[in-house]
C-alpha atoms as a PDB file:
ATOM      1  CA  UNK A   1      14.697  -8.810  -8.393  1.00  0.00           C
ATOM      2  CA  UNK A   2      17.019  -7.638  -5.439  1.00  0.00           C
ATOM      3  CA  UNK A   3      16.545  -7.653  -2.331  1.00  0.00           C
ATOM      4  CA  UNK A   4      18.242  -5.915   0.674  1.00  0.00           C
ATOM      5  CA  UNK A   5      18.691  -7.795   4.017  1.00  0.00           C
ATOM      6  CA  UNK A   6      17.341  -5.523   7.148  1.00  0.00           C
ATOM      7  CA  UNK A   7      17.944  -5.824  10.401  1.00  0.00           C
ATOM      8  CA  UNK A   8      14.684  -6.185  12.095  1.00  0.00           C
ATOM      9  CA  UNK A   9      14.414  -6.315  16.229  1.00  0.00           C
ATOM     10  CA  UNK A  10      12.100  -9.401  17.360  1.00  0.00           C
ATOM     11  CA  UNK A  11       9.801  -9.730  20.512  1.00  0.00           C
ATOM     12  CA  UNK A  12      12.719 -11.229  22.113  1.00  0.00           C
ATOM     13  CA  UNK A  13      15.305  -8.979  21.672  1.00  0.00           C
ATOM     14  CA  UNK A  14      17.228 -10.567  18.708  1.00  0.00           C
ATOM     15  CA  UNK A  15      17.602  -9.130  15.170  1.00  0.00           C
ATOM     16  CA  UNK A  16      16.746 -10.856  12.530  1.00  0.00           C
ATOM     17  CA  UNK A  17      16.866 -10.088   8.483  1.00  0.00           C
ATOM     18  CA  UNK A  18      14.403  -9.303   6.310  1.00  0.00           C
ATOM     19  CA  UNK A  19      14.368  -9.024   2.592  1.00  0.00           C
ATOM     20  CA  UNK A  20      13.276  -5.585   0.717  1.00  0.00           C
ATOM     21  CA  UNK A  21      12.100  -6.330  -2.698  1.00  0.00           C
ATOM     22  CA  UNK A  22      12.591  -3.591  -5.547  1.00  0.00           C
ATOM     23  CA  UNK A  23      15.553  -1.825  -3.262  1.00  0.00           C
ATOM     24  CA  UNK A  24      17.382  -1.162  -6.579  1.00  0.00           C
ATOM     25  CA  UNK A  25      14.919  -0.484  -9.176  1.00  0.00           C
ATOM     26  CA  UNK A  26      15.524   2.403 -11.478  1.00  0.00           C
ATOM     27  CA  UNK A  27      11.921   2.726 -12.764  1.00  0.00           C
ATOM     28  CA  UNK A  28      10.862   6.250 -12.431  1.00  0.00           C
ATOM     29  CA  UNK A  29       7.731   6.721 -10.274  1.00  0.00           C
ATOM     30  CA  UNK A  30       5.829   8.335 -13.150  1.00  0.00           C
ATOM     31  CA  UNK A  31       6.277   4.993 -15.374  1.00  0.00           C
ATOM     32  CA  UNK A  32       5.230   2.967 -12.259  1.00  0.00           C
ATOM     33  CA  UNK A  33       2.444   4.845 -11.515  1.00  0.00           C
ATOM     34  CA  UNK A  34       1.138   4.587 -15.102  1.00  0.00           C
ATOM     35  CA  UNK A  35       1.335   0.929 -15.017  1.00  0.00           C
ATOM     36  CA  UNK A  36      -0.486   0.567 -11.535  1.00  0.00           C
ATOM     37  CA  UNK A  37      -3.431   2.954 -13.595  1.00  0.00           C
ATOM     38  CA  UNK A  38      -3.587   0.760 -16.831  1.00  0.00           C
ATOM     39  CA  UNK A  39      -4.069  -2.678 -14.557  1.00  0.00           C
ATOM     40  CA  UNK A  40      -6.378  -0.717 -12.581  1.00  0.00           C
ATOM     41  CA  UNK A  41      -8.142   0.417 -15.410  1.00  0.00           C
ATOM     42  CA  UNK A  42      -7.826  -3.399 -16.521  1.00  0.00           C
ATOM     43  CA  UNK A  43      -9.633  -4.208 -13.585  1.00  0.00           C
ATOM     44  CA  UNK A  44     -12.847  -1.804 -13.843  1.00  0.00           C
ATOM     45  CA  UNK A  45     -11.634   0.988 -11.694  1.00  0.00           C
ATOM     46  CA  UNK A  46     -12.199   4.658 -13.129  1.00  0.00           C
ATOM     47  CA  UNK A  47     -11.965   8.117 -11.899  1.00  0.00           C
ATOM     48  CA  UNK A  48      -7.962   7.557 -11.068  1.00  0.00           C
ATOM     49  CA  UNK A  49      -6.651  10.626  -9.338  1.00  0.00           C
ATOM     50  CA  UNK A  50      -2.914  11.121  -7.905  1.00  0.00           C
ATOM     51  CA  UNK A  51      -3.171  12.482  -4.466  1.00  0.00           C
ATOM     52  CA  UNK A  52       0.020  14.904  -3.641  1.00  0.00           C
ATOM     53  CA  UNK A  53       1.570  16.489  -0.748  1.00  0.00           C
ATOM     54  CA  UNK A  54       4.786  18.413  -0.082  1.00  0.00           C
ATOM     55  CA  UNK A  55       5.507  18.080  -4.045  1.00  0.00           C
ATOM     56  CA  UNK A  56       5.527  13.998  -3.867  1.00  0.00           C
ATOM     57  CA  UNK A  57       3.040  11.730  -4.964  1.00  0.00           C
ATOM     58  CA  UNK A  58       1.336  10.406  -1.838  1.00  0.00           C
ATOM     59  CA  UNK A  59      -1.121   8.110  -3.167  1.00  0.00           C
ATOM     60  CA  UNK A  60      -3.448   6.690  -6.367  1.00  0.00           C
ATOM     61  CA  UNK A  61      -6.945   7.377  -5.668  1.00  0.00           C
ATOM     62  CA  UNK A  62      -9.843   6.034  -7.707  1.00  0.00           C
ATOM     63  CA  UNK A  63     -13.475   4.497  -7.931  1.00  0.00           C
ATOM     64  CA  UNK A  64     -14.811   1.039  -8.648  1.00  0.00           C
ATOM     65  CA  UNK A  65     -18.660   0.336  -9.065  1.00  0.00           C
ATOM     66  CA  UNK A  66     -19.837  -2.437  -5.631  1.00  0.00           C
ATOM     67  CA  UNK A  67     -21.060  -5.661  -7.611  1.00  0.00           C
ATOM     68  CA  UNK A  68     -23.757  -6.448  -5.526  1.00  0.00           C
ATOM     69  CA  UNK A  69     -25.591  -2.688  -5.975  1.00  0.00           C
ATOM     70  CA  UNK A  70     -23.634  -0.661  -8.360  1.00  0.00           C
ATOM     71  CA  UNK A  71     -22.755   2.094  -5.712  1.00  0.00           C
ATOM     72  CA  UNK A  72     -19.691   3.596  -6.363  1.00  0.00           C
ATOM     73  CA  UNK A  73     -16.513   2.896  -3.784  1.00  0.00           C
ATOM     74  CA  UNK A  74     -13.893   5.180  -3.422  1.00  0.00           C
ATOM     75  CA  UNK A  75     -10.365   3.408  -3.219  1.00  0.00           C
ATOM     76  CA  UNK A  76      -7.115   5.354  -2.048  1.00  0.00           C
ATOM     77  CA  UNK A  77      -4.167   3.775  -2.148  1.00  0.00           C
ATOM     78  CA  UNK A  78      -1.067   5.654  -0.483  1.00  0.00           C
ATOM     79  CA  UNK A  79       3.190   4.522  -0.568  1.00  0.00           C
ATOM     80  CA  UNK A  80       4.938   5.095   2.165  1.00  0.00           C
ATOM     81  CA  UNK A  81       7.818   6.577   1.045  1.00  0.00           C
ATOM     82  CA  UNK A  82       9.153   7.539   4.458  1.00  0.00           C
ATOM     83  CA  UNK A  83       8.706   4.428   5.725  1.00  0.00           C
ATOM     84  CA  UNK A  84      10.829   2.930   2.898  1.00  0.00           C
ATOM     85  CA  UNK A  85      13.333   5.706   3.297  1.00  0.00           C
ATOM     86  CA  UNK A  86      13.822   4.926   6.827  1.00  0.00           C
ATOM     87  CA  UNK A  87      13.810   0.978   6.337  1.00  0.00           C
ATOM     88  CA  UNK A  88      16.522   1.930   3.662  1.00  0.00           C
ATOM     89  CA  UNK A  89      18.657   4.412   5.833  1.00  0.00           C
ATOM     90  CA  UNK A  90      19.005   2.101   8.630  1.00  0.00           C
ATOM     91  CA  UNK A  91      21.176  -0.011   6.324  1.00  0.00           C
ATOM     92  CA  UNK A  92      23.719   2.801   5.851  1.00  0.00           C
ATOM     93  CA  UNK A  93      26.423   3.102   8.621  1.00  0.00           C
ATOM     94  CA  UNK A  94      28.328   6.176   7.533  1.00  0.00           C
ATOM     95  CA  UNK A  95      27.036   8.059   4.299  1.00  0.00           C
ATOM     96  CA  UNK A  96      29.037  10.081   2.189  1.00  0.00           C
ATOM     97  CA  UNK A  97      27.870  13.383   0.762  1.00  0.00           C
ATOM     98  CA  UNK A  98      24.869  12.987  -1.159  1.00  0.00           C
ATOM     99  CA  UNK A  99      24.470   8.979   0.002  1.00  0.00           C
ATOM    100  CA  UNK A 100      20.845  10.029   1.975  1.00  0.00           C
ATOM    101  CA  UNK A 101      19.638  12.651  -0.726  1.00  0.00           C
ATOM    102  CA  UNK A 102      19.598   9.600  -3.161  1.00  0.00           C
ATOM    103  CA  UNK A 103      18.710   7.241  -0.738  1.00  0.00           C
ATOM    104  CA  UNK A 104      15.391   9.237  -0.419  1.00  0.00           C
ATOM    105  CA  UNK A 105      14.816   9.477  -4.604  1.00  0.00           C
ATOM    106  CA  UNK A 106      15.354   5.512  -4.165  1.00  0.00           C
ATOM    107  CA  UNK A 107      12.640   5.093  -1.721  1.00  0.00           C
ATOM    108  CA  UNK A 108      10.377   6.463  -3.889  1.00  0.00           C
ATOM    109  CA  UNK A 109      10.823   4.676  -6.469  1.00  0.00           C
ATOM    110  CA  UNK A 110      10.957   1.462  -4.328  1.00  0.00           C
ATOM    111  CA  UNK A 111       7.669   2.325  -2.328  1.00  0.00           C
ATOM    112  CA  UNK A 112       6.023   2.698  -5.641  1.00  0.00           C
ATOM    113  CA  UNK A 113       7.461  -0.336  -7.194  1.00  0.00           C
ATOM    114  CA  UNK A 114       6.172  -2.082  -4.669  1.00  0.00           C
ATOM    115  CA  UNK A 115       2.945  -1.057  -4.599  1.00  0.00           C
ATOM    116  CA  UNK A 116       2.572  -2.100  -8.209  1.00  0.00           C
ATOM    117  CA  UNK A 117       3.741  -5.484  -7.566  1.00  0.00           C
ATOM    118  CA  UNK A 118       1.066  -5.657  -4.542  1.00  0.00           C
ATOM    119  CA  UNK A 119      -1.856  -4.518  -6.824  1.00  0.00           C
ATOM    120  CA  UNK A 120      -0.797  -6.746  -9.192  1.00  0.00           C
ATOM    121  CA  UNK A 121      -0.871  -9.814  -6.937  1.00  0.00           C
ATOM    122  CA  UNK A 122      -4.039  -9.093  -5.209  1.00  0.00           C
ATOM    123  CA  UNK A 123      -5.555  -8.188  -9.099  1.00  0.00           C
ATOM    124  CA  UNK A 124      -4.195 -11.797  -9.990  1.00  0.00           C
ATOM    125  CA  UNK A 125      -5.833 -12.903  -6.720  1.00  0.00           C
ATOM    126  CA  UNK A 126      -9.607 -11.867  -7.811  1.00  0.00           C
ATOM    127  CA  UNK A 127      -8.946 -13.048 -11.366  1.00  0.00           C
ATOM    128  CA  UNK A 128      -8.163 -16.169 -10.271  1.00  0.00           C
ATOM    129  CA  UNK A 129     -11.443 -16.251  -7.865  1.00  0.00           C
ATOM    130  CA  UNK A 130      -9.350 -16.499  -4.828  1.00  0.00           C
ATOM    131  CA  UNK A 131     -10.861 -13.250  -3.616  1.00  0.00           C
ATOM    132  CA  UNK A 132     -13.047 -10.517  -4.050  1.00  0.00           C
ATOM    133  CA  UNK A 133     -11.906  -6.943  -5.348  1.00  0.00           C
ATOM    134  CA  UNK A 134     -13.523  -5.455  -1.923  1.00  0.00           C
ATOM    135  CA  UNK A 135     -11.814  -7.965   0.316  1.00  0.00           C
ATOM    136  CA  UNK A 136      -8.546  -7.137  -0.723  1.00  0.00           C
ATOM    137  CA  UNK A 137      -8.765  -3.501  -0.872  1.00  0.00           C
ATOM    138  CA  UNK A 138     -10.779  -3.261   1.520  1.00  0.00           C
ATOM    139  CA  UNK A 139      -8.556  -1.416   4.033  1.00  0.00           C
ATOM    140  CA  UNK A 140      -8.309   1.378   1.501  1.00  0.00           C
ATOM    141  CA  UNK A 141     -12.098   2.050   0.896  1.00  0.00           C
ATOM    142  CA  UNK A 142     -11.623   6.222   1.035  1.00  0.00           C
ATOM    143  CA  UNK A 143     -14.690   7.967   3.017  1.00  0.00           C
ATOM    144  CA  UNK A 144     -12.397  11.658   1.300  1.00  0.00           C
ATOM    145  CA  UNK A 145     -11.158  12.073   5.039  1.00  0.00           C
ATOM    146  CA  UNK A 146      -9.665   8.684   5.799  1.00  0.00           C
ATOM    147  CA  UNK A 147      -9.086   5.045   4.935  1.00  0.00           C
ATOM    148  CA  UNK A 148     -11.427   2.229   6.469  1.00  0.00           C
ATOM    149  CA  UNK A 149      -8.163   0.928   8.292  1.00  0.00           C
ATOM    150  CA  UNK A 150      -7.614   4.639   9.547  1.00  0.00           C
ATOM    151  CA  UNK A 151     -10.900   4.567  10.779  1.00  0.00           C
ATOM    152  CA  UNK A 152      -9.989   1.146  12.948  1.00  0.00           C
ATOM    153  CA  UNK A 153      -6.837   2.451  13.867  1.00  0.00           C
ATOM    154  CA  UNK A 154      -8.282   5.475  15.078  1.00  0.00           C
ATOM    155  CA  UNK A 155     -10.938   3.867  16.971  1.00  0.00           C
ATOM    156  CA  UNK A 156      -8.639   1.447  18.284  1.00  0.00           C
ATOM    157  CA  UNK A 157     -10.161  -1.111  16.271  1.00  0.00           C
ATOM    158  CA  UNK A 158     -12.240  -1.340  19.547  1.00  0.00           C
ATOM    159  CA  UNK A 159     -15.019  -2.757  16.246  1.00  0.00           C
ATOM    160  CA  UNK A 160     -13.009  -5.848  16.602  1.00  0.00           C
ATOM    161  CA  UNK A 161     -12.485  -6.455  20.255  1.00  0.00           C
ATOM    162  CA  UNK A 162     -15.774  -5.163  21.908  1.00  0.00           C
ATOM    163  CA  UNK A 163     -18.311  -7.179  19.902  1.00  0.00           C
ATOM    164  CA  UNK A 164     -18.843  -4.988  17.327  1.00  0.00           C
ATOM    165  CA  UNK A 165     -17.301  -7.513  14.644  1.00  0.00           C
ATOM    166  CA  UNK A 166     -19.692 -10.378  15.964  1.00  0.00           C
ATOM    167  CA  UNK A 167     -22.520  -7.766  15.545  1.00  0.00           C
ATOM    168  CA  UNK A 168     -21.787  -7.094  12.052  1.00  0.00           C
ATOM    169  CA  UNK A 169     -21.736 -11.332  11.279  1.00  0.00           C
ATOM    170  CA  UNK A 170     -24.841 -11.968  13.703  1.00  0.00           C
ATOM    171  CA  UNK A 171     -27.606 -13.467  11.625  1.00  0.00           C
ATOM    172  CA  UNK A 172     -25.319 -14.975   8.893  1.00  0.00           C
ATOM    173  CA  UNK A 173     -24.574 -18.021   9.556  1.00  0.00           C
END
């Protein structure tokens, strides 16, 4: 595994380095993308769908049956290519012709790769009963408008701050 040192800006004003894993890797999306399907698969999860925009793959969407009463949850989980791209670029000082246009090809592959390796920790996770399939994906239960984190974020995730989080855990303990 290789990883790329970035420049990162702290609270304070000072840069520090972070790694990048996967910056390298020369697996094509498509062969990623099948492997994050046959763990998910693995795992219980059906109806996968790709979810594409502007000819790219934006994200994996599929379905996994609630333990507790069988309804069916709606999972979608999106790379963020740009973001990778952009993380990426800010490592190049002076590109040559053609440095950016395969800079962005290698962000995709990167953003995928590492999207694999996160499902496949947080799959090893539930096997290994140090979580539940919901509480790790949690974030990307898919309403077929937004994600639940979209939701918070669009809210402001006032749910947290304004008592709404102590409402939801009144009565349980």
């Amino acid at each position: 595994m290789a990883c790329l040192p970035v420049g990162v800006q702290t609270k304070r004003g000072k840069k520090r380095h972070i790694m990048i894993k996967n910056y390298t890797s020369g697996v094509p999306i498509d062969r990623t993308v099948s492997k994050i399907e046959a763990v998910l698969v693995e795992a219980g999860a059906s109806n996968i769908t790709k979810d594409y925009g502007d000819c790219e793959l934006k994200a994996i969407c599929f379905t996994v049956i609630h333990p507790q009463d069988g309804t069916k949850v709606s999972i979608r989980l999106p790379a963020n290519v740009e973001g990778v791209y952009a993380s990426l670029s800010s490592a190049v000082k002076r590109p040559r012709k053609g440095t950016m246009a395969k800079l962005r090809e290698q962000a995709g592959r990167t953003a995928w790769k590492l999207m694999q390796d996160w499902v496949e920790v947080q799959l090893s996770l539930i096997q290994m009963q140090q979580a539940e399939f919901l509480q790790v994906f949690l974030p990307y239960v898919w309403d077929g408008h937004q994600t639940f984190y979209s939701a918070l974020k669009d809210g402001g995730f006032k749910v947290l701050s304004n008592g709404g989080f102590k409402m939801l855990t009144e009565g349980r303990r």
